[in-house]
Protein backbone atom coordinates (compact mmCIF):
# COMPACT_ATOMS: atom_id res chain seq x y z
CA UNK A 1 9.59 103.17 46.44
CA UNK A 2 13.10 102.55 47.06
CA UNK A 3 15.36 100.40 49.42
CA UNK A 4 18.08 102.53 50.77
CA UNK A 5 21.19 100.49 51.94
CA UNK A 6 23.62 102.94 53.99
CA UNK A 7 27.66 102.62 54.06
CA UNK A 8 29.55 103.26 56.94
CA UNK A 9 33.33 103.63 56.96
CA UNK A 10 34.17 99.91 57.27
CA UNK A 11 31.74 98.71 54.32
CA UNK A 12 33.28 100.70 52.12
CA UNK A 13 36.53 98.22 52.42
CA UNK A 14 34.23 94.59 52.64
CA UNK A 15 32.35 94.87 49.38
CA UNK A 16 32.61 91.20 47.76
CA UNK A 17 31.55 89.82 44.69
CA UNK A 18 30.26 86.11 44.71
CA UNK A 19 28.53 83.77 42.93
CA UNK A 20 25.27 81.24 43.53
CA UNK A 21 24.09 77.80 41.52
CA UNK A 22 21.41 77.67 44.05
CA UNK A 23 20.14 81.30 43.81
CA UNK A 24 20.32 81.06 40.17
CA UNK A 25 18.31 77.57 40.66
CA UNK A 26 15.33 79.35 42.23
CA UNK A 27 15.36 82.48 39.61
CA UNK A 28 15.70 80.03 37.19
CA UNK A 29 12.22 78.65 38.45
CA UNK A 30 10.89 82.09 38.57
CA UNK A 31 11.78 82.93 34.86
CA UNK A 32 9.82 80.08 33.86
CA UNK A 33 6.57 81.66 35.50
CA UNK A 34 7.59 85.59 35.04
CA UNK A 35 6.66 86.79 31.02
CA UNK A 36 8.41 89.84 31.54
CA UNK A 37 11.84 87.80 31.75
CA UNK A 38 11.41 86.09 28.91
CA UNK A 39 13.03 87.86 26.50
CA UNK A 40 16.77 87.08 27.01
CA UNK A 41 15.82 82.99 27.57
CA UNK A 42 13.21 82.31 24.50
CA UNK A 43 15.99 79.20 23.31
CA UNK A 44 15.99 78.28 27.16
CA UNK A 45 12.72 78.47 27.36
CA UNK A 46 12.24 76.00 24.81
CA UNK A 47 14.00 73.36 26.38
CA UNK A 48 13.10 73.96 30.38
CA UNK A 49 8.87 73.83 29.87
CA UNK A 50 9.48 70.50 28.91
CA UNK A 51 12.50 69.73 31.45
CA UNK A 52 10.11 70.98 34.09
CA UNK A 53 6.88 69.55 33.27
CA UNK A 54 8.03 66.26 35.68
CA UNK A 55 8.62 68.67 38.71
CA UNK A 56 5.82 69.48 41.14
CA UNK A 57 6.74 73.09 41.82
CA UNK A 58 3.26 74.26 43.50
CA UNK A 59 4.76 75.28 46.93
CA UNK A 60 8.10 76.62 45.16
CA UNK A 61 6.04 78.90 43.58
CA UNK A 62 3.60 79.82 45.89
CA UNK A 63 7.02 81.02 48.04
CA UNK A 64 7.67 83.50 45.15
CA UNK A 65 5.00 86.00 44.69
CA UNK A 66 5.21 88.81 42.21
CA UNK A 67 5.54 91.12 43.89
CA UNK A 68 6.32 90.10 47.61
CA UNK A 69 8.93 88.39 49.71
CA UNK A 70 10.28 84.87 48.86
CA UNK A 71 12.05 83.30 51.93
CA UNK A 72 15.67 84.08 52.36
CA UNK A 73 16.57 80.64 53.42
CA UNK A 74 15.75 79.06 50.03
CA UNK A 75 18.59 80.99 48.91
CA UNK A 76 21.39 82.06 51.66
CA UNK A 77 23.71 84.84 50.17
CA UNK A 78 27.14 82.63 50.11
CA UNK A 79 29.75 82.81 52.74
CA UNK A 80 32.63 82.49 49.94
CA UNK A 81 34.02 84.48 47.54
CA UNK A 82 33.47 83.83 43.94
CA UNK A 83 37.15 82.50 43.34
CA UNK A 84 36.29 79.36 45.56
CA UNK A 85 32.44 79.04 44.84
CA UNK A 86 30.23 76.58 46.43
CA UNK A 87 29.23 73.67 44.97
CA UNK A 88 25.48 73.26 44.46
CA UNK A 89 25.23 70.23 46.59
CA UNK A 90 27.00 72.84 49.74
CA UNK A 91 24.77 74.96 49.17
CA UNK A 92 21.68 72.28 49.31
CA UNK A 93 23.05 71.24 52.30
CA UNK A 94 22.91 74.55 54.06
CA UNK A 95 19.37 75.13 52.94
CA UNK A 96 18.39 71.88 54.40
CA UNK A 97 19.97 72.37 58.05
CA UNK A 98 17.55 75.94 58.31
CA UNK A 99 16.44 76.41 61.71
CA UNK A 100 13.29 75.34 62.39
CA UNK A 101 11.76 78.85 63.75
CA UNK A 102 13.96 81.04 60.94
CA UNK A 103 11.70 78.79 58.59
CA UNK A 104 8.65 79.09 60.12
CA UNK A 105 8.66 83.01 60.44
CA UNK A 106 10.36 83.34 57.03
CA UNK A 107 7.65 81.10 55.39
CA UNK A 108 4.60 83.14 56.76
CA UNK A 109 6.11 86.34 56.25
CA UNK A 110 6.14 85.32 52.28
CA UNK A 111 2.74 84.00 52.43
CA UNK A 112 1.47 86.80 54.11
CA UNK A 113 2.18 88.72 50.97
CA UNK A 114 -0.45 87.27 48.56
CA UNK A 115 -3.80 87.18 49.87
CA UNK A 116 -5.16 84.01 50.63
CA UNK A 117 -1.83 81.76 50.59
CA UNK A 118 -1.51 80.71 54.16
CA UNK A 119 -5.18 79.70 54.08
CA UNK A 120 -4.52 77.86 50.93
CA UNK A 121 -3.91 73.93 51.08
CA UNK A 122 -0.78 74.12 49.96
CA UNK A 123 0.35 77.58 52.40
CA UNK A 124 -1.60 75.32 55.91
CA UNK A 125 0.84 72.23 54.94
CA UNK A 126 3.91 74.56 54.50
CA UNK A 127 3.22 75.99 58.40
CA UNK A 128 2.08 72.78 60.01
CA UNK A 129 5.19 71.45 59.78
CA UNK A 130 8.44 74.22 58.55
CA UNK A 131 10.95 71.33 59.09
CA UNK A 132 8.89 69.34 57.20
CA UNK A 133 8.52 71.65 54.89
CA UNK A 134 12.19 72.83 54.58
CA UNK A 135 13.25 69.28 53.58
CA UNK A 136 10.20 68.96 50.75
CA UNK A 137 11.88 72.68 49.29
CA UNK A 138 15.51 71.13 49.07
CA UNK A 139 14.29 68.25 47.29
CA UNK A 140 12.30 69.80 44.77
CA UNK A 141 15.20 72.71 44.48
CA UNK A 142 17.83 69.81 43.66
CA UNK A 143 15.75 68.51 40.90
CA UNK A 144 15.43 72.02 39.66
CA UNK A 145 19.04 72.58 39.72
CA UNK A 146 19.60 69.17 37.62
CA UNK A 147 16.37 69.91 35.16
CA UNK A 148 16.96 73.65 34.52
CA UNK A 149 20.37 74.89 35.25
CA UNK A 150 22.74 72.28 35.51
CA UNK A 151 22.84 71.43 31.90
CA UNK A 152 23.81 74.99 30.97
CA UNK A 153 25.92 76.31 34.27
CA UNK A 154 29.43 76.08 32.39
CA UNK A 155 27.64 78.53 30.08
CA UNK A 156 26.13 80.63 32.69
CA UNK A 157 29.18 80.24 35.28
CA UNK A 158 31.60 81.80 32.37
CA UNK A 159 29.19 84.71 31.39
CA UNK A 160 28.98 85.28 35.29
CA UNK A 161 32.76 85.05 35.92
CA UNK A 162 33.38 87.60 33.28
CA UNK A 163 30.81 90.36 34.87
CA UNK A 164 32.71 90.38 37.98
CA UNK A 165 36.08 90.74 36.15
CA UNK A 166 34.84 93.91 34.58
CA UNK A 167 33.11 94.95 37.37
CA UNK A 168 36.27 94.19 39.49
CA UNK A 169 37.98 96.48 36.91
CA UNK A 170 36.13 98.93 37.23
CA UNK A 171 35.98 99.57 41.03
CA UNK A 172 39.85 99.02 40.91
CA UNK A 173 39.52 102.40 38.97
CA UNK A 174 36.92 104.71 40.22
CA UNK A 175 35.92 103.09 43.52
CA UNK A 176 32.20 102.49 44.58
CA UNK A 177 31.06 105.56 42.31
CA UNK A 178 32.54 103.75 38.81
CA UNK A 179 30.82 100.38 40.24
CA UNK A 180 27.25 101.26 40.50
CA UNK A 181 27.32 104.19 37.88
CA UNK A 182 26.84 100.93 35.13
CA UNK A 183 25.86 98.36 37.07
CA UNK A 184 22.00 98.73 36.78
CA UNK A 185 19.99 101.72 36.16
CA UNK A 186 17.84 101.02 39.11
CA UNK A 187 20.91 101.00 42.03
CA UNK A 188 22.07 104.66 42.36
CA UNK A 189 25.14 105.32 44.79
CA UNK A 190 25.37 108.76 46.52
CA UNK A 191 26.33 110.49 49.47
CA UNK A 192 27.57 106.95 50.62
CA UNK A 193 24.00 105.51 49.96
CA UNK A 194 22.96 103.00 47.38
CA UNK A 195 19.40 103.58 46.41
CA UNK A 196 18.09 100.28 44.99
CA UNK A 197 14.26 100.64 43.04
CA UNK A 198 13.31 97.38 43.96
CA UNK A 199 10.26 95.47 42.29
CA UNK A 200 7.98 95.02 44.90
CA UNK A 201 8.16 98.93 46.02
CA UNK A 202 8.53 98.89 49.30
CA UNK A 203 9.99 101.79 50.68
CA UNK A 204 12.98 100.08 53.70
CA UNK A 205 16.41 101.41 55.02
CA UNK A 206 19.15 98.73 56.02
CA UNK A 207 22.32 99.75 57.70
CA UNK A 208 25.07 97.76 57.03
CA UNK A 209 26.68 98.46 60.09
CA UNK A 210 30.13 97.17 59.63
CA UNK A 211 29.23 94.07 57.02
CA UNK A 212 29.58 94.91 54.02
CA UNK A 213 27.84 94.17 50.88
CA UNK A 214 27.54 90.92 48.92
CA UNK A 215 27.14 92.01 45.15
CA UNK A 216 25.62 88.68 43.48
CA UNK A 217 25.46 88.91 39.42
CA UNK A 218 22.35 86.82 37.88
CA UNK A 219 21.32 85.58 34.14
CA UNK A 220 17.70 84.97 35.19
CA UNK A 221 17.17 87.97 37.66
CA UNK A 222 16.70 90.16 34.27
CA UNK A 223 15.46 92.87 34.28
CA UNK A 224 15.33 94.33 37.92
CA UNK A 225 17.75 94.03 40.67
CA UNK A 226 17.04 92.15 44.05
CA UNK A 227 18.06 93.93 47.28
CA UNK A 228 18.04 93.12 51.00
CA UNK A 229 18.18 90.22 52.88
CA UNK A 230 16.87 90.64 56.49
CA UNK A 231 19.40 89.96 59.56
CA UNK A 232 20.66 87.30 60.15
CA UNK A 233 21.16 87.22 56.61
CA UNK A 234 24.27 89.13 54.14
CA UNK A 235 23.28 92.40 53.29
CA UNK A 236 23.16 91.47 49.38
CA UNK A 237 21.96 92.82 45.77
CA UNK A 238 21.83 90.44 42.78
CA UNK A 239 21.85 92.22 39.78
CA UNK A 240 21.83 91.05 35.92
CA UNK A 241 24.89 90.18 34.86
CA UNK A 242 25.86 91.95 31.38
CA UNK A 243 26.08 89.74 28.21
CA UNK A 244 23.08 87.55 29.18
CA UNK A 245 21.72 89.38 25.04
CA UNK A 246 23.98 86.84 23.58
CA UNK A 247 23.92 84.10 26.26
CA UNK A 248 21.85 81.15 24.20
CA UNK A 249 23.46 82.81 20.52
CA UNK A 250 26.20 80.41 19.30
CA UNK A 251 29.91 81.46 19.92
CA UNK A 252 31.29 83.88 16.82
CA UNK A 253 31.98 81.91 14.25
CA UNK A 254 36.00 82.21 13.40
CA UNK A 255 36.95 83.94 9.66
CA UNK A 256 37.50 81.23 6.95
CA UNK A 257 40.60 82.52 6.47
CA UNK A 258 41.36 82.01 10.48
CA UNK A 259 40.40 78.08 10.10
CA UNK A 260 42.54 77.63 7.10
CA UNK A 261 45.09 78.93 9.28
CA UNK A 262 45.14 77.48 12.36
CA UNK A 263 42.35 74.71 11.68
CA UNK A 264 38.84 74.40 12.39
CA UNK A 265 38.78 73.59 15.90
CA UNK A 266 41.86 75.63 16.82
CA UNK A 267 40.59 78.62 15.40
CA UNK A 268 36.86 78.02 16.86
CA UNK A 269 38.52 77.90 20.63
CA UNK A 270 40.43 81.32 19.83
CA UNK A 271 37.11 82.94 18.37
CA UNK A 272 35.56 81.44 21.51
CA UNK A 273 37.12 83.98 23.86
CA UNK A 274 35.35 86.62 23.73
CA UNK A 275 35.14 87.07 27.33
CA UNK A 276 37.89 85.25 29.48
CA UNK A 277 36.81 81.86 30.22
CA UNK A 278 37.79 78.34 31.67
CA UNK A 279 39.17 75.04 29.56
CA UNK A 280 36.17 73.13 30.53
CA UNK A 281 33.69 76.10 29.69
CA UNK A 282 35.27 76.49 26.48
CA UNK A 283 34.32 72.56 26.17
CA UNK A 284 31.18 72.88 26.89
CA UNK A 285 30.40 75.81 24.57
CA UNK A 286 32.31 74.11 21.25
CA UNK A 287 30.81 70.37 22.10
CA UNK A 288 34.58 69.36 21.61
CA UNK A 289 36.80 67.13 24.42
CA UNK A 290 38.15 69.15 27.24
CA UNK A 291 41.77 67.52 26.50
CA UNK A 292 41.32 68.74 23.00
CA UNK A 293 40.56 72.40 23.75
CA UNK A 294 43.63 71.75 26.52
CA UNK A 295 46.02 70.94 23.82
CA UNK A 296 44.53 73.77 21.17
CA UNK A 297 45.02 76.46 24.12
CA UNK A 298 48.65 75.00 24.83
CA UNK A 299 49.53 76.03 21.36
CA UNK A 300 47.77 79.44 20.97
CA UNK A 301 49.45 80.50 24.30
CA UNK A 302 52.49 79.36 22.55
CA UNK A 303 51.64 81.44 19.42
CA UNK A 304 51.35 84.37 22.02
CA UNK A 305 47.46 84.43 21.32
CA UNK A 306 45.98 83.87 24.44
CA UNK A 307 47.06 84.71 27.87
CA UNK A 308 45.64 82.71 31.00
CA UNK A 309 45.10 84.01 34.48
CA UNK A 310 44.38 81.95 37.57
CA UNK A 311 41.68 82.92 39.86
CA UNK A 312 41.21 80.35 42.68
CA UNK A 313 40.84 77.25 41.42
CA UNK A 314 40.41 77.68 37.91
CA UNK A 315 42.40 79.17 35.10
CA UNK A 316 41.27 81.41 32.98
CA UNK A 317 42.20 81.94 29.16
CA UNK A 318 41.65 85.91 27.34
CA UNK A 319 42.98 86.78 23.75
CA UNK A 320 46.21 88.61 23.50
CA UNK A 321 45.82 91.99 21.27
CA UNK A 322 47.14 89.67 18.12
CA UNK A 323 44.44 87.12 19.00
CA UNK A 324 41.53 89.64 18.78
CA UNK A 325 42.95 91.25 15.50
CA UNK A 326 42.99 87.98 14.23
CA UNK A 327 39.68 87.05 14.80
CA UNK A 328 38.32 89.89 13.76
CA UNK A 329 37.11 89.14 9.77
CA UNK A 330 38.99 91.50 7.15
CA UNK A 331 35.59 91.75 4.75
């Protein structure tokens, strides 16, 4: 059964894009539990069971029943747009300072959907005491973040970033139609509707009434969409952001011919960009100094290889036309 979100005039104009360490924190968490979203994250897999074995995530997970309702507050659609994203420790912060009643009501409405959690040790101690409780969920969350996510969110910011640019692209084109007709085959967009087969199957209508809707990409939301977000909350969908197939792969290796050229290292930053990406990102992905993939950048935008863009805060470097011929190997 579906969730049907409903445009008016003035949400056609305030659809945003942003982006969500702490979201991507707590679906992180619920990869590690979830078998069917294993198949993208078998090399992170490897390395999180044994990052998370030190974390007590009992009432974490109790809050994310499969199907049912996890609480909205644990993960507050952002306020900004992807070009100025939040830091993870913002975002803490505004899980922390949840109001004490949202809390409460939004914790027993997720407990009410498996049978026998709010009766359960662990579901009494998460009602007796919501503030309580709220500050006992940011904790564990942060070490979460650090254990799981943090390690790798270069990686995952980049692969992110470049979803929205080609989604960006491709409502500059065609408008909301060209957006959703790709963007997961579970959100349909008609008649100024967007249909949404969620996982849990229940059937709910949300008007958006003027605000919009936040479209979130995800690595570990694979392989369903999320939709809704109850007032007072964003009207939001997270969605799986494309490329997360080749996500834990190593970068393309450059042609032999291509290091001769230009050097090892140079030529492994210009095989690097296959999607547009940041200085530090590229860092991150090569294991090489971020003033050494500076000064190898310098030169191929010299060379008329790459091209960079700014976006915010952060610049962003693509291969010229030349640069993707010459990365491409001849055999």
């Amino acid at each position: 059964m579906p969730l049907r979100i409903r445009f008016g005039a003035d949400d056609l104009a305030r659809c945003r894009f942003a982006l969500s360490p702490l979201c991507e924190t707590h679906e992180a968490v619920r990869t590690l539990r979830r078998a069917r979203r294993h198949a993208y994250h078998l090399p992170w897999l490897r390395r999180a069971r044994d990052a998370a074995r030190g974390l007590d995530l009992t009432e974490l997970s109790l809050l994310m029943p499969d199907p049912g309702y996890t609480p909205d507050f644990l993960g507050p659609p952002p306020t900004t747009p992807y070009t100025t994203v939040a830091s993870f420790a913002d975002e803490l912060d505004r899980l922390a300072r949840t109001d004490v009643e949202l809390a409460r009501s939004e914790l027993r409405r997720s407990l009410d959907s498996t049978p026998g959690a709010e009766e359960s040790a662990a579901g009494r101690r998460l009602l007796a005491d919501p503030a309580a409780a709220v500050r006992r969920l940011a904790v564990v969350t942060e070490q979460a973040w650090h254990a799981l996510v943090a390690p790798d969110w270069p990686r995952i910011r980049t692969l992110l970033e470049a979803d929205i640019a080609y989604r960006a692209r491709r409502l500059a084109v065609g408008g909301l139609r060209a957006l959703f007709a790709d963007l997961h085959p579970r959100l349909r967009f008609a008649d100024d509707t967007l249909t949404v087969l969620t996982a849990d199957g229940t059937p709910r209508r949300q008007e958006l009434a003027g605000r919009g809707l936040l479209l979130m990409p995800s690595v570990f939301c694979w392989p369903e969409p999320i939709g809704g977000f109850a007032p007072p909350w964003q009207p939001t969908v997270i969605y799986p952001a494309r490329g997360i197939d080749g996500l834990w792969r190593p970068g393309p290796a450059a042609p032999a011919a291509l290091a001769r050229l230009l050097g090892p290292n140079r030529a492994a930053v210009l095989a690097a960009l296959t999607e547009p990406a940041t200085t530090t990102a590229l860092a991150e992905r090569l294991r090489l100094a971020v003033s050494s993939v500076s000064a190898h950048l310098a030169i191929l935008r010299d060379a008329g290889l790459v091209t960079a863009h700014r976006a915010g805060r952060h610049v962003r470097y693509q291969r010229t036309a030349v640069g993707a011929i010459l990365t491409t190997d001849p055999r």
